[in-house]
Protein backbone atom coordinates (compact mmCIF):
# COMPACT_ATOMS: atom_id res chain seq x y z
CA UNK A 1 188.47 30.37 104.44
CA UNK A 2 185.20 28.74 105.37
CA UNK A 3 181.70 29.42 103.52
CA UNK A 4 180.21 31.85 105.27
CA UNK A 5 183.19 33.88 105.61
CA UNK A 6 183.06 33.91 101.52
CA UNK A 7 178.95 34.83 101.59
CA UNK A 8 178.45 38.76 101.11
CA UNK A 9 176.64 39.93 103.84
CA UNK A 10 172.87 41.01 103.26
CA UNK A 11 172.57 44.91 102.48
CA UNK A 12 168.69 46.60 103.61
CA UNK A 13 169.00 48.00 100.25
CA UNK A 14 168.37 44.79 98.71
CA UNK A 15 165.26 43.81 100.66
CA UNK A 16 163.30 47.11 100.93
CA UNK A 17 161.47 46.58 97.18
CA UNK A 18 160.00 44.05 98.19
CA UNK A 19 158.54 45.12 101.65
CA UNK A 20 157.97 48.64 99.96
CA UNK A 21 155.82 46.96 97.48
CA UNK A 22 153.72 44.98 99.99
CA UNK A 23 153.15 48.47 102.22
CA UNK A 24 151.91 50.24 99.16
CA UNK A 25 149.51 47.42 98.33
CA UNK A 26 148.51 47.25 102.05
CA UNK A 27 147.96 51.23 102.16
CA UNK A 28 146.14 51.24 98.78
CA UNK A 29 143.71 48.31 100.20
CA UNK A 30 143.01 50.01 103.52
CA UNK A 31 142.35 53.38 101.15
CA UNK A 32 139.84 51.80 99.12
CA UNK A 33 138.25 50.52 102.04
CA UNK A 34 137.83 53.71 103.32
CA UNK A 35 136.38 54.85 100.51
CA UNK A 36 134.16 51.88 99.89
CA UNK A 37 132.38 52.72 103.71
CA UNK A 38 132.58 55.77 103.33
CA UNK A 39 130.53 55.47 99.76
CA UNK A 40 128.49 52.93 101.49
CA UNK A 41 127.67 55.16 104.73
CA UNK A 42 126.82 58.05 102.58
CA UNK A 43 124.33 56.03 100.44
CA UNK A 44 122.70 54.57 103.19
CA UNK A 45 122.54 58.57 105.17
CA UNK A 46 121.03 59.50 101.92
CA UNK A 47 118.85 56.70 101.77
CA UNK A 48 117.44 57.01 105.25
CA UNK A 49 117.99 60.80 106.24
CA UNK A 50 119.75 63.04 103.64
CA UNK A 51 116.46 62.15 101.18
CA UNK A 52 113.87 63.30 103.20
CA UNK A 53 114.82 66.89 103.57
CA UNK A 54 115.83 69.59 101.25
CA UNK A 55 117.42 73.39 102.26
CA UNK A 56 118.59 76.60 101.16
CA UNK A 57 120.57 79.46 102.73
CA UNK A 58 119.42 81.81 99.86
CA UNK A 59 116.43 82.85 102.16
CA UNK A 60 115.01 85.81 103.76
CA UNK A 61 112.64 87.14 106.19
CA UNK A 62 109.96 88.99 104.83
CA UNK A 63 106.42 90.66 106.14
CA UNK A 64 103.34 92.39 104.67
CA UNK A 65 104.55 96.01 105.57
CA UNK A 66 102.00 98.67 106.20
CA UNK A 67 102.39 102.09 104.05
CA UNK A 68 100.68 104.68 105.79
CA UNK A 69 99.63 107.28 103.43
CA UNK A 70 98.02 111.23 104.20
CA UNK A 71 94.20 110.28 103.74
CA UNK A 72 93.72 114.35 104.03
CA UNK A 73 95.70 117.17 103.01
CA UNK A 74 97.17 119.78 105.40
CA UNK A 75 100.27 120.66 107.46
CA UNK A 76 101.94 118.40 109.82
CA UNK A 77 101.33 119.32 113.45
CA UNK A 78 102.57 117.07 115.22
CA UNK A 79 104.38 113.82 115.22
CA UNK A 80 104.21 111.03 118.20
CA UNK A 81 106.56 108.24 116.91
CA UNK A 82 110.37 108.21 115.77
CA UNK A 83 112.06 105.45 113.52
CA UNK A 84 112.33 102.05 115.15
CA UNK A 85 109.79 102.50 117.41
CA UNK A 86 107.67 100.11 118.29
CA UNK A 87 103.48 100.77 117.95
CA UNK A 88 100.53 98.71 118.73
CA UNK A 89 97.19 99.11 115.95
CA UNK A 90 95.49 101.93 117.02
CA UNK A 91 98.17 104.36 118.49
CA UNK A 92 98.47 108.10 117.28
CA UNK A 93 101.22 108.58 114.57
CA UNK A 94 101.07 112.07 113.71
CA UNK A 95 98.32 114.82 113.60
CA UNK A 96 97.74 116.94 110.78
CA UNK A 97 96.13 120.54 111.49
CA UNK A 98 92.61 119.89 111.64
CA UNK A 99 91.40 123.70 111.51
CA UNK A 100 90.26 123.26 107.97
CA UNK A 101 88.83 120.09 108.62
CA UNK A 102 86.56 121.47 111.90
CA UNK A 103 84.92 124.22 109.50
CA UNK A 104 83.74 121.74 106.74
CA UNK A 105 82.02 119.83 109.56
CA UNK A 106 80.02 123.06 111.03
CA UNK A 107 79.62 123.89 107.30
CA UNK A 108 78.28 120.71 106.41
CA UNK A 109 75.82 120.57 109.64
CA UNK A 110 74.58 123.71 108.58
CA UNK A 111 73.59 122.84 105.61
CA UNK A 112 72.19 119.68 107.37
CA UNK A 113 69.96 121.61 109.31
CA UNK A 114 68.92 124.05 106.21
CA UNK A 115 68.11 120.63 104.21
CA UNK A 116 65.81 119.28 107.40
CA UNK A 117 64.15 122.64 107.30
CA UNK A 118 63.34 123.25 103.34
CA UNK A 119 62.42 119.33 103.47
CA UNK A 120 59.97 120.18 106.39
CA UNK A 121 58.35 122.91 104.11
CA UNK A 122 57.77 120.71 101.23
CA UNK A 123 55.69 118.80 103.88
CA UNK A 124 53.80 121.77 105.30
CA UNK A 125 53.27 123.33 101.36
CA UNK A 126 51.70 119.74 100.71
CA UNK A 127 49.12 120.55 103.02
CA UNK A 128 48.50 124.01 102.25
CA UNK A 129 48.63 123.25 98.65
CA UNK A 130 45.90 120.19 99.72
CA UNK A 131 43.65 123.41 100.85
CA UNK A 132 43.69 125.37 97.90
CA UNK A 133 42.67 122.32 96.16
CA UNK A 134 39.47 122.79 98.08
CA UNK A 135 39.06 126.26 97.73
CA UNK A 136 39.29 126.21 94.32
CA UNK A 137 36.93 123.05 94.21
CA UNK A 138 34.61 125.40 96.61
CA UNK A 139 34.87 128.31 94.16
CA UNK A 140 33.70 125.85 91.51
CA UNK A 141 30.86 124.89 92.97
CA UNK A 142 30.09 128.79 93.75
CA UNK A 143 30.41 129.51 90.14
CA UNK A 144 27.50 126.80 89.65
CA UNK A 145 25.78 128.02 91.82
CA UNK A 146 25.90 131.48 90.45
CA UNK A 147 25.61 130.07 86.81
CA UNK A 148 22.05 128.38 87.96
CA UNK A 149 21.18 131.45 89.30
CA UNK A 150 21.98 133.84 86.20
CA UNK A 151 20.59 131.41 83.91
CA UNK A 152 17.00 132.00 86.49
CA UNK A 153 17.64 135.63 86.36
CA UNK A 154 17.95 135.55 82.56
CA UNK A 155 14.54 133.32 81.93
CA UNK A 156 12.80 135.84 84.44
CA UNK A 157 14.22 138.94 82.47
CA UNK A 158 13.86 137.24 79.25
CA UNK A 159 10.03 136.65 80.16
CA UNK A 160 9.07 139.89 81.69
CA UNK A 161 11.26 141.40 78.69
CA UNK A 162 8.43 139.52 76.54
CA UNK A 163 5.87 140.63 77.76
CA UNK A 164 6.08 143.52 78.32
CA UNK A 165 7.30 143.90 74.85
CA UNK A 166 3.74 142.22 73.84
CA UNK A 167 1.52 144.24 76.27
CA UNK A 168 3.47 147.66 73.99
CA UNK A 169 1.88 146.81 71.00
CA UNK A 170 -1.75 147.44 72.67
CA UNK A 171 -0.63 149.86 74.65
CA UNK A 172 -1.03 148.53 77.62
CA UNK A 173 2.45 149.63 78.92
CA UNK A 174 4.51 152.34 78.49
CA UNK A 175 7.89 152.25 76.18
CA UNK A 176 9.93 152.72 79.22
CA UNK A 177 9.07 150.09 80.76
CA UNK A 178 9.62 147.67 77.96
CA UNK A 179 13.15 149.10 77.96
CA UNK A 180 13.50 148.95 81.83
CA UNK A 181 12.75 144.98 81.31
CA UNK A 182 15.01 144.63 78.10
CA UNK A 183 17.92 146.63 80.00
CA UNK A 184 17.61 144.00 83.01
CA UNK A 185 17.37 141.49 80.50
CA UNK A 186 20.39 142.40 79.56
CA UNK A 187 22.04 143.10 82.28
CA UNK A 188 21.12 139.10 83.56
CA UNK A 189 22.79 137.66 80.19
CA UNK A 190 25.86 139.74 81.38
CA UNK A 191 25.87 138.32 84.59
CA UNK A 192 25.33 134.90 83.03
CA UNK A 193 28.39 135.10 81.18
CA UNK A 194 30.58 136.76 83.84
CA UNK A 195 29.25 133.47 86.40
CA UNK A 196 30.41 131.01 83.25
CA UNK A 197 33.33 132.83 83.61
CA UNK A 198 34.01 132.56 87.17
CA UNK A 199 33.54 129.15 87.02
CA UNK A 200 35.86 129.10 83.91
CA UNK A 201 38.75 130.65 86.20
CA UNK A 202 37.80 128.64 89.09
CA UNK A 203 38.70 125.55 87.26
CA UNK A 204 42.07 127.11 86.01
CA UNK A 205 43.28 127.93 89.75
CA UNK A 206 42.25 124.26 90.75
CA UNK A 207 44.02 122.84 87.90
CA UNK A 208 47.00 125.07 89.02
CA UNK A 209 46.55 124.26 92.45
CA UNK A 210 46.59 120.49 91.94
CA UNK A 211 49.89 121.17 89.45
CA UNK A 212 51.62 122.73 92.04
CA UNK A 213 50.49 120.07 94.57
CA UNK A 214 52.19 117.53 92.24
CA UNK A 215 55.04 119.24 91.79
CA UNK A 216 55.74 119.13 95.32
CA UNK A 217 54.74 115.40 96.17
CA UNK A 218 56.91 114.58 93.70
CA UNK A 219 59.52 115.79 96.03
CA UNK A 220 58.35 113.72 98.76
CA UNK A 221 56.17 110.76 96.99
CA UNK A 222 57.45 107.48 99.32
CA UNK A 223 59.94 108.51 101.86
CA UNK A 224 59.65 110.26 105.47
CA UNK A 225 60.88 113.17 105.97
CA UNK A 226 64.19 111.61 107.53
CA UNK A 227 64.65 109.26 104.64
CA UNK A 228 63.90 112.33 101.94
CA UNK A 229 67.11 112.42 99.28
CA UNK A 230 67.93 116.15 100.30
CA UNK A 231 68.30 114.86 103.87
CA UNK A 232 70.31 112.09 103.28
CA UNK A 233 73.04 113.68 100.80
CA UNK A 234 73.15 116.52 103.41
CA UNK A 235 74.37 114.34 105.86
CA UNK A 236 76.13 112.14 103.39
CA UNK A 237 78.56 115.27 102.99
CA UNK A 238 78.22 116.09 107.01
CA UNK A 239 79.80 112.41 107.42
CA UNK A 240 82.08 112.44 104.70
CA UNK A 241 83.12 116.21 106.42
CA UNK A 242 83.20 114.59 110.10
CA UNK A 243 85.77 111.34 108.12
CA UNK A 244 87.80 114.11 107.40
CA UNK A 245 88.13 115.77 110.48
CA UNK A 246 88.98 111.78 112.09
CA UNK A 247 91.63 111.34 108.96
CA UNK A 248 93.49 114.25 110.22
CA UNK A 249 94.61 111.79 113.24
CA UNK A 250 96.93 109.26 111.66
CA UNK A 251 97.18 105.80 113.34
CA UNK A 252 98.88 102.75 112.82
CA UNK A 253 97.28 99.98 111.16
CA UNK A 254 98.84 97.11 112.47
CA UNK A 255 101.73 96.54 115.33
CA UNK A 256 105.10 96.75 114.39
CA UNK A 257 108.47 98.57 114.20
CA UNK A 258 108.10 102.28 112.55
CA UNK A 259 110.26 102.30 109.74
CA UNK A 260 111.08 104.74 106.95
CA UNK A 261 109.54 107.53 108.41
CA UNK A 262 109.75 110.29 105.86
CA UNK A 263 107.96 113.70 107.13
CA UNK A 264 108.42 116.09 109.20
CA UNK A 265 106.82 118.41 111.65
CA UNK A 266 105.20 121.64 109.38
CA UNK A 267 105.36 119.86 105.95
CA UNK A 268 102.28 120.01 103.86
CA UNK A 269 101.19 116.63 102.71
CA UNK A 270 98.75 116.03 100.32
CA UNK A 271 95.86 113.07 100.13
CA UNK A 272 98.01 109.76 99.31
CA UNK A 273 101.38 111.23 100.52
CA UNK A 274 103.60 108.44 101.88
CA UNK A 275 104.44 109.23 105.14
CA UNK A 276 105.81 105.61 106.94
CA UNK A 277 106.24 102.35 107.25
CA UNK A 278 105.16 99.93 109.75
CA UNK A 279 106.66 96.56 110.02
CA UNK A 280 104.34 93.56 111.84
CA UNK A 281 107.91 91.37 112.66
CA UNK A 282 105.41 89.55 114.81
CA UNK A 283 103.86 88.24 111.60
CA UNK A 284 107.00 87.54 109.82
CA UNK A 285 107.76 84.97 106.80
CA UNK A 286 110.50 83.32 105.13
CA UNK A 287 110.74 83.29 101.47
CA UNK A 288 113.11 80.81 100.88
CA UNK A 289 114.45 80.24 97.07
CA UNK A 290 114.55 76.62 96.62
CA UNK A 291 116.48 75.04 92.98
CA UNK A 292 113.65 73.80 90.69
CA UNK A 293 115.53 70.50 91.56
CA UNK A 294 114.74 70.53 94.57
CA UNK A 295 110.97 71.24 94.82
CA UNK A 296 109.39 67.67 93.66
CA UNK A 297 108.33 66.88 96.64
CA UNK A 298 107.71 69.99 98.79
CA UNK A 299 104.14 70.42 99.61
CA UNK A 300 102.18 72.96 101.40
CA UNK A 301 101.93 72.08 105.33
CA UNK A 302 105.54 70.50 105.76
CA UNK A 303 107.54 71.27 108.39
CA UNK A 304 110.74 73.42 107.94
CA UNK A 305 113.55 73.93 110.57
CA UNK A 306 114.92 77.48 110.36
CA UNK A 307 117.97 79.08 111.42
CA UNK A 308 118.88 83.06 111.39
CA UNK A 309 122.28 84.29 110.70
CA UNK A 310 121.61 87.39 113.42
CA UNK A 311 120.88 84.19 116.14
CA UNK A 312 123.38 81.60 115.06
CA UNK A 313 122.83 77.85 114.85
CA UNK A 314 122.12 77.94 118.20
CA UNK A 315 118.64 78.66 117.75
CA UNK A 316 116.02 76.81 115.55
CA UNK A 317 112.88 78.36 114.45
CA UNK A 318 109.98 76.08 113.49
CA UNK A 319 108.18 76.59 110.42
CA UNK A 320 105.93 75.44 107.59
CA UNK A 321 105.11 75.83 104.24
CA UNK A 322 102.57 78.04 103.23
CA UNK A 323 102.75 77.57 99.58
CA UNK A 324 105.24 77.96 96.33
CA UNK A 325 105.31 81.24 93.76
CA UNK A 326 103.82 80.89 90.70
CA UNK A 327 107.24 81.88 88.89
CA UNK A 328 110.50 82.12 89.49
CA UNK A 329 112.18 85.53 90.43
CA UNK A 330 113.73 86.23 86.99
CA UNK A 331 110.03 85.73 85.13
CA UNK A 332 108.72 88.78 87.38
CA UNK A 333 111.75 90.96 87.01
CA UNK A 334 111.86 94.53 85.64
CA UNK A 335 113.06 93.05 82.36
CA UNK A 336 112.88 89.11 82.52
CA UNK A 337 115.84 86.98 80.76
CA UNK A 338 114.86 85.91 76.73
CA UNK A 339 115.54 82.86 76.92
CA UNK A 340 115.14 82.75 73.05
CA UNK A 341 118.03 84.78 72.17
CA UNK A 342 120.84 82.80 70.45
CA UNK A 343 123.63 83.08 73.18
CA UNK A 344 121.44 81.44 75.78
CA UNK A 345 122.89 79.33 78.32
CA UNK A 346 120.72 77.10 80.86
CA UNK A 347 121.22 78.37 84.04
CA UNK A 348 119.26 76.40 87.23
CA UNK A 349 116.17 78.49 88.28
CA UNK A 350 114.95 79.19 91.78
CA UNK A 351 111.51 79.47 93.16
CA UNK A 352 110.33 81.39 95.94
CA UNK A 353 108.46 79.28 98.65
CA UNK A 354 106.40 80.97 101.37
CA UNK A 355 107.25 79.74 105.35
CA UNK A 356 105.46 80.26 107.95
CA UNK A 357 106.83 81.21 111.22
CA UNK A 358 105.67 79.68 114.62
CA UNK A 359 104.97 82.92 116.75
CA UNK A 360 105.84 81.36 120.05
CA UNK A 361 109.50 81.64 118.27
CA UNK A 362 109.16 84.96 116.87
CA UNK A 363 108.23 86.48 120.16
CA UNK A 364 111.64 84.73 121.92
CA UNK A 365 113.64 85.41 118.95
CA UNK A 366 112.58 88.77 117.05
CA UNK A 367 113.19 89.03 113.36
CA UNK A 368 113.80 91.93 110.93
CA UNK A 369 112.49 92.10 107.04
CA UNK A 370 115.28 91.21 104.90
CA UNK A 371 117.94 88.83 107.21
CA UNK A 372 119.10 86.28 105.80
CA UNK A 373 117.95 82.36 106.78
CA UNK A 374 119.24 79.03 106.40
CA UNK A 375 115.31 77.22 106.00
CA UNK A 376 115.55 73.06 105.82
CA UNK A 377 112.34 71.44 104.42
CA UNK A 378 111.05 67.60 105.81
CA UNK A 379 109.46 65.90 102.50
CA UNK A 380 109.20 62.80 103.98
CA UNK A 381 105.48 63.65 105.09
């Protein structure tokens, strides 16, 4: 038999380790290569993209919501607006039953017009009072007058009283006229005294006069009449009456949605009842709850690209910041976390930060307080 004849043929059992061997190195290579680029590409995205932004789905819409509250008490009469509907600032919400209201205000302007009146007469009294000042100071100088002339009376009595009484002794005159002259002698002291007495009253009713004339200037010393404090608190309370009457018309404060609408036709609502909510979505915000790692760089006036889960991806909102809470959501709560306590754990905190919507987007794309945003922030700028 020849060589070959006595060589065992080759089996593919016998050269498969080898080649199986080379594959795995040649899979393992191309793997780590892979991986290597893929390392590499990711570093440089971070680099030169992933870096310069930061986001958070743990966002939602939010918007300073109106509470409109029963400035007046009184029973519902009527109600113009239903839940979700949609009110500019000014329009009628309900009416309360003003028939309480109406009387205050023709109570009040009655006691307006009685307050112009009296106020009026303190005027006209100051110049009546002004001329009993000068009849009194007119009876004064009467009572001089009559004083001067008693006091002549008495030296004329008082003389002829004399002398006659001297001319008696000689007989010159009879005894009754010497009393006739001591009786009008008399009689002129009396009137003497009764004239010091006028003028003594005189001066009493002037002094009373000018007290009374005090009493009233005091009432209105440095003010017209229309400025006078009587005046003014009487239609102080006629306004405050007539603010009233206008409170019994509730309108809305702002535009928006009417939401959480809570009375009903008939009920009696007192002052500071809640009554509704109204919702400005066309001034609508994003508070977005960032990781504290993730906040070194944002700054107010960055742009933020925002998407709503009730829109889809499909449509981007543009935003910016406003500005970042002063603490993080569990420092404000009802009953914040001790962090003291001796089974605490360190748990990443969150901060609210405030986003501004553009309105050109609202108005396309209304929003509702409390959905849920994806919000991505640019800190590159």
């Amino acid at each position: 038999m020849s060589d070959t004849e006595n060589t065992p043929p080759v089996t593919p059992a016998q050269t498969s380790p080898a080649k199986s061997n080379d594959r795995r190195r040649q899979l393992l290579t191309g793997l780590a290569a892979v991986v290597a680029v893929g390392v590499l590409g990711y570093g440089a995205y971070y680099m030169f993209v992933g870096s310069h932004y930061v986001s958070t789905d743990n966002a939602y819409v939010g918007a300073e919501t109106a509470q409109v509250n029963a400035l007046v008490a009184g029973p519902v009469a009527r109600i113009l607006v239903k839940e979700t509907q949609t009110v500019k600032a000014g329009d009628v919400l309900l009416v309360i039953d003003d028939a309480d209201a109406k009387i205050a205000v023709e109570s009040a302007r009655a006691a307006l017009a009685s307050a112009e009146r009296r106020v009026m007469g303190y005027y006209a009294n100051d110049k009546a009072l002004g001329g009993q000042m000068g009849a009194r100071e007119a009876d004064i100088v009467r009572a001089d007058a009559g004083i001067k002339a008693a006091e002549a009376e008495v030296n004329r009595t008082k003389f002829e009283f004399e002398r006659r009484k001297n001319l008696a002794t000689s007989g010159a005159v009879s005894q009754e006229e010497v009393v006739a002259t001591e009786s009008a002698y008399a009689a002129a002291i009396a009137n003497l005294n009764a004239a010091r007495a006028a003028r003594i009253q005189a001066q009493a009713a002037l002094a009373s006069a000018e007290g009374n004339r005090q009493t009233n200037a005091t009432l209105i010393a440095g003010v017209k009449p229309d400025e006078n404090p009587e005046i003014m608190a009487a239609r102080a309370r006629l306004a405050s009456a007539q603010l009233a009457l206008e409170r019994t018309v509730v309108r809305a404060p702002m535009a928006g949605v009417v939401t959480r609408k809570s009375v009903q036709v008939g009920q009696q609502v007192q002052m500071g009842s809640p009554l509704m909510s109204v919702v400005p979505i066309s001034q609508a915000y994003v508070d977005a709850n960032f990781k504290e790692v993730q906040l070194k760089k944002v700054q107010p006036g960055q742009e933020v690209e925002l998407t709503s889960d009730l829109y889809g991806e499909g449509v981007k909102y543009k935003g910016k910041v406003v500005g970042v809470s002063g603490g993080t959501g569990s420092a404000f709560s009802l009953i914040p976390a001790q962090n003291a306590s001796g089974n605490w754990i360190k748990v990443v905190q969150r901060l609210p930060v405030r986003i501004q919507i553009d309105e050109k987007d609202l108005k396309e794309h209304p929003l509702r307080v409390g959905l849920s945003m994806k919000a991505k922030i640019d800190v590159s700028k």
